[in-house]
PDB file of N, CA and C in Angstrom:
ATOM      1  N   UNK A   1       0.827  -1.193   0.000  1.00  0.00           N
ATOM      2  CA  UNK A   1       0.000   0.000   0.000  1.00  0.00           C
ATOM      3  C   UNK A   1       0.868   1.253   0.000  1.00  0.00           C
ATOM      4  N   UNK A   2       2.012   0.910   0.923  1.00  0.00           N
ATOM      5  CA  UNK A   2       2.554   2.437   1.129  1.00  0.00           C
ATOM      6  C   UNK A   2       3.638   2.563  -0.586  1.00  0.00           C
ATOM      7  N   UNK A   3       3.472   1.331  -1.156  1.00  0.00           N
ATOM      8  CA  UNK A   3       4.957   1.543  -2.547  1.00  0.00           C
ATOM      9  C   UNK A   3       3.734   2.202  -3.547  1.00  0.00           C
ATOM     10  N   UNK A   4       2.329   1.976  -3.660  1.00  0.00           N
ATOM     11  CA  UNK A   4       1.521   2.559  -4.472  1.00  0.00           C
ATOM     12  C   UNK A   4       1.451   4.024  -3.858  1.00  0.00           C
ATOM     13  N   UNK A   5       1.264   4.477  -2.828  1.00  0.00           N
ATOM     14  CA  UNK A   5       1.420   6.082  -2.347  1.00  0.00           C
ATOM     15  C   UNK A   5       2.438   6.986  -2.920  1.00  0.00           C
ATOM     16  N   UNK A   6       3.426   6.353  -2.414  1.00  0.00           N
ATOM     17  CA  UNK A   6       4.947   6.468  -3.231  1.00  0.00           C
ATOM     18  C   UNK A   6       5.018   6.798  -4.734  1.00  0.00           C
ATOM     19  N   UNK A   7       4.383   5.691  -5.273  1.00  0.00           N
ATOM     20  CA  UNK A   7       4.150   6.258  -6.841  1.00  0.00           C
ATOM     21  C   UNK A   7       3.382   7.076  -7.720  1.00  0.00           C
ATOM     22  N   UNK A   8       2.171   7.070  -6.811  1.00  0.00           N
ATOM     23  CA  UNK A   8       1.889   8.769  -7.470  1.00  0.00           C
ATOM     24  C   UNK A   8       1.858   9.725  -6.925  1.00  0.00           C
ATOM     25  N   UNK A   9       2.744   9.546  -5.790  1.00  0.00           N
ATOM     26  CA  UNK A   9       3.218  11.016  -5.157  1.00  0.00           C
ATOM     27  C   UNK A   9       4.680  11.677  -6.409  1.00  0.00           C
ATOM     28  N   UNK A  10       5.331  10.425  -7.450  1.00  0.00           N
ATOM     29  CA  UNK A  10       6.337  10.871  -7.965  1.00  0.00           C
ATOM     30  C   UNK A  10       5.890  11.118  -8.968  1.00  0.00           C
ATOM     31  N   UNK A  11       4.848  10.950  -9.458  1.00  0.00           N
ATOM     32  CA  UNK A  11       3.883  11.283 -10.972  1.00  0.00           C
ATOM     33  C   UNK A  11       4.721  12.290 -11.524  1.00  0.00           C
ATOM     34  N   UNK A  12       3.966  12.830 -12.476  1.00  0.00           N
ATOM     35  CA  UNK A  12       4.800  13.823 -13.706  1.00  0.00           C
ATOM     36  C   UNK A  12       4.966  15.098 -12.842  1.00  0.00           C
ATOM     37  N   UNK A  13       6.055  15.856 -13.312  1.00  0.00           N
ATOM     38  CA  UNK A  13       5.690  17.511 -12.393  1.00  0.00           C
ATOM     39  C   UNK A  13       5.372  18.183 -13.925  1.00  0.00           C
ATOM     40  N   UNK A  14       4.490  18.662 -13.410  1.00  0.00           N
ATOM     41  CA  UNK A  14       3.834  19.410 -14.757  1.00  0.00           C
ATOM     42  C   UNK A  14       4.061  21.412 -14.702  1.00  0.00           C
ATOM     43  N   UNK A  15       4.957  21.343 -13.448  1.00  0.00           N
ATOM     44  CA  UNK A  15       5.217  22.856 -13.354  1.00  0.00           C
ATOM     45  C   UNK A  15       6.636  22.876 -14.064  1.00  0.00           C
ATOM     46  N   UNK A  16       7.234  22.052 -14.339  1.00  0.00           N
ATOM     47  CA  UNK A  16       8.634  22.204 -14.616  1.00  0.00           C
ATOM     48  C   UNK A  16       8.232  21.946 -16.019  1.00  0.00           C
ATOM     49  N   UNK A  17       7.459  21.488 -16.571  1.00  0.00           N
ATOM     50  CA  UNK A  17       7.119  21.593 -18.348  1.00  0.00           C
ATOM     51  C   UNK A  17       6.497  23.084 -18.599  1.00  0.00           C
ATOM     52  N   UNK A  18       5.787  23.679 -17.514  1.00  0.00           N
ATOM     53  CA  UNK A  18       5.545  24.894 -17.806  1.00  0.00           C
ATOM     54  C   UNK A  18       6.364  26.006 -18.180  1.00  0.00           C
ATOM     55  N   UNK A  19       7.404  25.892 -16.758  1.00  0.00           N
ATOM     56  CA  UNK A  19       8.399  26.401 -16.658  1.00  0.00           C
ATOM     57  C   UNK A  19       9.044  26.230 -18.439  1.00  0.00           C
ATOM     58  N   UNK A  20       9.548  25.119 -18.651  1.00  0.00           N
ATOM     59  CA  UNK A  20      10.258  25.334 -19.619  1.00  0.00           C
ATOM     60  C   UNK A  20       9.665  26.090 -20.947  1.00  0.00           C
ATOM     61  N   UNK A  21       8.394  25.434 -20.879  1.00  0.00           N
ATOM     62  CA  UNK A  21       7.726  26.060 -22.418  1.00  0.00           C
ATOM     63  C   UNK A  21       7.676  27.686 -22.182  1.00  0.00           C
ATOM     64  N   UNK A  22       7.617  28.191 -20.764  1.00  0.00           N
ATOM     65  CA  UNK A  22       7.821  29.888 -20.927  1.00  0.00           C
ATOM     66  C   UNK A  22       8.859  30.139 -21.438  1.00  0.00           C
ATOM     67  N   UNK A  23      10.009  29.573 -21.053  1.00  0.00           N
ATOM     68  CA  UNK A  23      10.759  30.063 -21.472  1.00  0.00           C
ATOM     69  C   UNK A  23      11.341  29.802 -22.807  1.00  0.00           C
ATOM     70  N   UNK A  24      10.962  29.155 -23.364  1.00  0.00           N
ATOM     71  CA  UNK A  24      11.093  29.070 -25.016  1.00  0.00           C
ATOM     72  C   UNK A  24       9.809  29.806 -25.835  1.00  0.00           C
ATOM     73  N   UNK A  25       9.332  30.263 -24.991  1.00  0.00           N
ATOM     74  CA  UNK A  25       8.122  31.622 -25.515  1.00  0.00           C
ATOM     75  C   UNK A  25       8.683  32.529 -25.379  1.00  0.00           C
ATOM     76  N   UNK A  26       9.502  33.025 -24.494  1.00  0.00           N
ATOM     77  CA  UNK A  26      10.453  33.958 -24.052  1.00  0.00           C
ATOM     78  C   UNK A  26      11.426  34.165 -25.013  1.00  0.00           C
ATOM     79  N   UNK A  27      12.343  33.091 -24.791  1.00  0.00           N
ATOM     80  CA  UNK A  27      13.246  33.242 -25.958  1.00  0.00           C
ATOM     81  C   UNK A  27      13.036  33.414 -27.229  1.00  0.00           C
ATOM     82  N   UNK A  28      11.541  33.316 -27.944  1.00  0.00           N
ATOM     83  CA  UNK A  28      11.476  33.378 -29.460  1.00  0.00           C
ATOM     84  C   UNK A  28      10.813  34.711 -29.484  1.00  0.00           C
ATOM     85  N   UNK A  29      10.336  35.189 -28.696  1.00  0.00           N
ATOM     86  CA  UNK A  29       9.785  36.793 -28.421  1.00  0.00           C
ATOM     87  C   UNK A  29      11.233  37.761 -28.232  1.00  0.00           C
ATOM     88  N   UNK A  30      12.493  37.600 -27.713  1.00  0.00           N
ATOM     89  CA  UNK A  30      13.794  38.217 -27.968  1.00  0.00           C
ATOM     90  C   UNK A  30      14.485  37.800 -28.471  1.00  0.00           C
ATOM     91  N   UNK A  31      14.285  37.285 -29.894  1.00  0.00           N
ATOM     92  CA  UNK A  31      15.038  36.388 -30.793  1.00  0.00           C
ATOM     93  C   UNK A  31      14.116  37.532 -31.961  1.00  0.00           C
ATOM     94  N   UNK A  32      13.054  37.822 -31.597  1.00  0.00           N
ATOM     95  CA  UNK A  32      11.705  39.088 -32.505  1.00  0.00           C
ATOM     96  C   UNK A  32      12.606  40.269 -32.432  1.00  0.00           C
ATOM     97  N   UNK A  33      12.411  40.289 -31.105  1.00  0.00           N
ATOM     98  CA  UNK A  33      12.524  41.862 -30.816  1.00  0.00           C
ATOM     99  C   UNK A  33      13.866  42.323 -31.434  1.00  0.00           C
ATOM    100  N   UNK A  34      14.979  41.466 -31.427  1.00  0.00           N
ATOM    101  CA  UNK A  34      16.492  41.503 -31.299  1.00  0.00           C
ATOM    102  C   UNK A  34      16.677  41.699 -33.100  1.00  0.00           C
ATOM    103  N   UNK A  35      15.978  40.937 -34.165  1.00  0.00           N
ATOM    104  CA  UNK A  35      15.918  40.940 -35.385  1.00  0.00           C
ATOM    105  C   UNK A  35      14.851  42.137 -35.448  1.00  0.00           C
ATOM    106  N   UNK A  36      13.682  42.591 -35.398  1.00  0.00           N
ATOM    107  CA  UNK A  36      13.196  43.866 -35.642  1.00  0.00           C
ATOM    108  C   UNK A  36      13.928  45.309 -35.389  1.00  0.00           C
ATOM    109  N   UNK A  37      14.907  44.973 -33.986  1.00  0.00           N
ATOM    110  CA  UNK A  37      15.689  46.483 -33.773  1.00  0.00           C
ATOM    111  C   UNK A  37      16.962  46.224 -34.512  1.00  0.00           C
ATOM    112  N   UNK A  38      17.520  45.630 -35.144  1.00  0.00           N
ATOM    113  CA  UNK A  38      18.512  45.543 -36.078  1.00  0.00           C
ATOM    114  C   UNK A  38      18.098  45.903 -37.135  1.00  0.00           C
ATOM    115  N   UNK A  39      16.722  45.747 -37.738  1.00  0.00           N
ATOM    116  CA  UNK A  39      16.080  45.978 -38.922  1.00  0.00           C
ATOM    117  C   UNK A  39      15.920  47.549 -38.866  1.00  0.00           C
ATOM    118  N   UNK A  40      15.369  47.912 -38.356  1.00  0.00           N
ATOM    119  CA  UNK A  40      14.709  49.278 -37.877  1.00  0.00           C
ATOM    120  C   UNK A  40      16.222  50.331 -37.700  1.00  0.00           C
ATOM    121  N   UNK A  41      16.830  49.831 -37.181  1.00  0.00           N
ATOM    122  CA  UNK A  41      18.258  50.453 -37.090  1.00  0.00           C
ATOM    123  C   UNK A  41      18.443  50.657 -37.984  1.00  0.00           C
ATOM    124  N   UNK A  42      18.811  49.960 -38.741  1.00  0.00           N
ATOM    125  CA  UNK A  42      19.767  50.118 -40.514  1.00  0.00           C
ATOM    126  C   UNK A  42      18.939  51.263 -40.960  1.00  0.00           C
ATOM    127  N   UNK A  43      17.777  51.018 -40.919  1.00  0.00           N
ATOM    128  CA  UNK A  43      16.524  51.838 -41.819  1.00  0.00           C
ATOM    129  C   UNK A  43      16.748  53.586 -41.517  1.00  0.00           C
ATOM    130  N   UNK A  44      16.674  53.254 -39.841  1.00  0.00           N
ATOM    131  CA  UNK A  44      16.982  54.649 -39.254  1.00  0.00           C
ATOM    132  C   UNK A  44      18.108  54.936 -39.662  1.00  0.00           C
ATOM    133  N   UNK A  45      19.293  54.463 -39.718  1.00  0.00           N
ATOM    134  CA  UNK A  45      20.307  55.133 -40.104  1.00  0.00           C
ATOM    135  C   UNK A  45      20.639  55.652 -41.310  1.00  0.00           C
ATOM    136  N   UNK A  46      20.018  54.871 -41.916  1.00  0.00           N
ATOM    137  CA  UNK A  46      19.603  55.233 -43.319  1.00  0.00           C
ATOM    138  C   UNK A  46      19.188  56.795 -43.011  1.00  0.00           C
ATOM    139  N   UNK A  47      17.911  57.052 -42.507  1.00  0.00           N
ATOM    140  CA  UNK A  47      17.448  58.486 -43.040  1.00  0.00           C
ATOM    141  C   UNK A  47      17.884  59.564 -41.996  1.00  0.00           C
ATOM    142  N   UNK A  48      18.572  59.245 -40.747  1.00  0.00           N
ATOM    143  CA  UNK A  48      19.623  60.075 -40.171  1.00  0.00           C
ATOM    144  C   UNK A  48      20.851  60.299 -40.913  1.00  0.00           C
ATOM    145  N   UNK A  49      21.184  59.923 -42.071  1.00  0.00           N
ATOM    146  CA  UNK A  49      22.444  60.255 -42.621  1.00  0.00           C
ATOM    147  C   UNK A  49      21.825  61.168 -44.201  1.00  0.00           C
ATOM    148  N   UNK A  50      20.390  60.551 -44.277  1.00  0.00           N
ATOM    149  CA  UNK A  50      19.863  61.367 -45.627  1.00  0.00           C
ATOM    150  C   UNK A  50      19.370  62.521 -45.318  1.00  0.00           C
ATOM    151  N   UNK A  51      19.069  62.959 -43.562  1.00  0.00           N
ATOM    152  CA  UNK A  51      18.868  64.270 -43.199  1.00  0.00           C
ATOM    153  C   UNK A  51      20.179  65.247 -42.929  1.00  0.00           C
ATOM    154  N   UNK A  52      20.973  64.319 -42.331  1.00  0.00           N
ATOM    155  CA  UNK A  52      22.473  65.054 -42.458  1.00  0.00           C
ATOM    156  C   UNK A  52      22.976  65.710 -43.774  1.00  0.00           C
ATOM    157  N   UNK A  53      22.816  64.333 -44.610  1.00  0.00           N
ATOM    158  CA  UNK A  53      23.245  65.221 -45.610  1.00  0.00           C
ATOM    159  C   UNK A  53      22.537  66.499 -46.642  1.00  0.00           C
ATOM    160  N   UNK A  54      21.241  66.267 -46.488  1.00  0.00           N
ATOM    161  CA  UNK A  54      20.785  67.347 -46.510  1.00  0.00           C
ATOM    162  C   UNK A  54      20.337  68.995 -45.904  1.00  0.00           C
ATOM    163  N   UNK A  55      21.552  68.724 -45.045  1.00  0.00           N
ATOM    164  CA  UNK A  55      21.383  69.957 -44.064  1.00  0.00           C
ATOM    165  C   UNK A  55      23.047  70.332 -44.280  1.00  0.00           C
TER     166      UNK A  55
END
């Protein structure tokens, strides 16, 4: 009786699958952000140098 208690007291932990899947939600949301401000950069620099030179 007490080796069946035992065994589904060790059942799945289902907080540590949570845990992980945040954080691979996490990571592909600043894997976004990190490729959009590189994008956006170039762009900007682009028309900070086409206002420079027009001034």
């Amino acid at each position: 009786m007490q080796i069946v208690q035992q065994l589904r007291h060790i059942g799945p932990d289902e907080e540590a699958v949570t845990a992980i899947e945040y954080g691979l939600i996490a990571a592909l949301i600043a894997v976004a952000i990190i490729i959009s401000v590189a994008l956006v950069g170039s762009k900007l620099d682009a028309v900070f140098a086409a206002v420079a030179a027009a001034l």
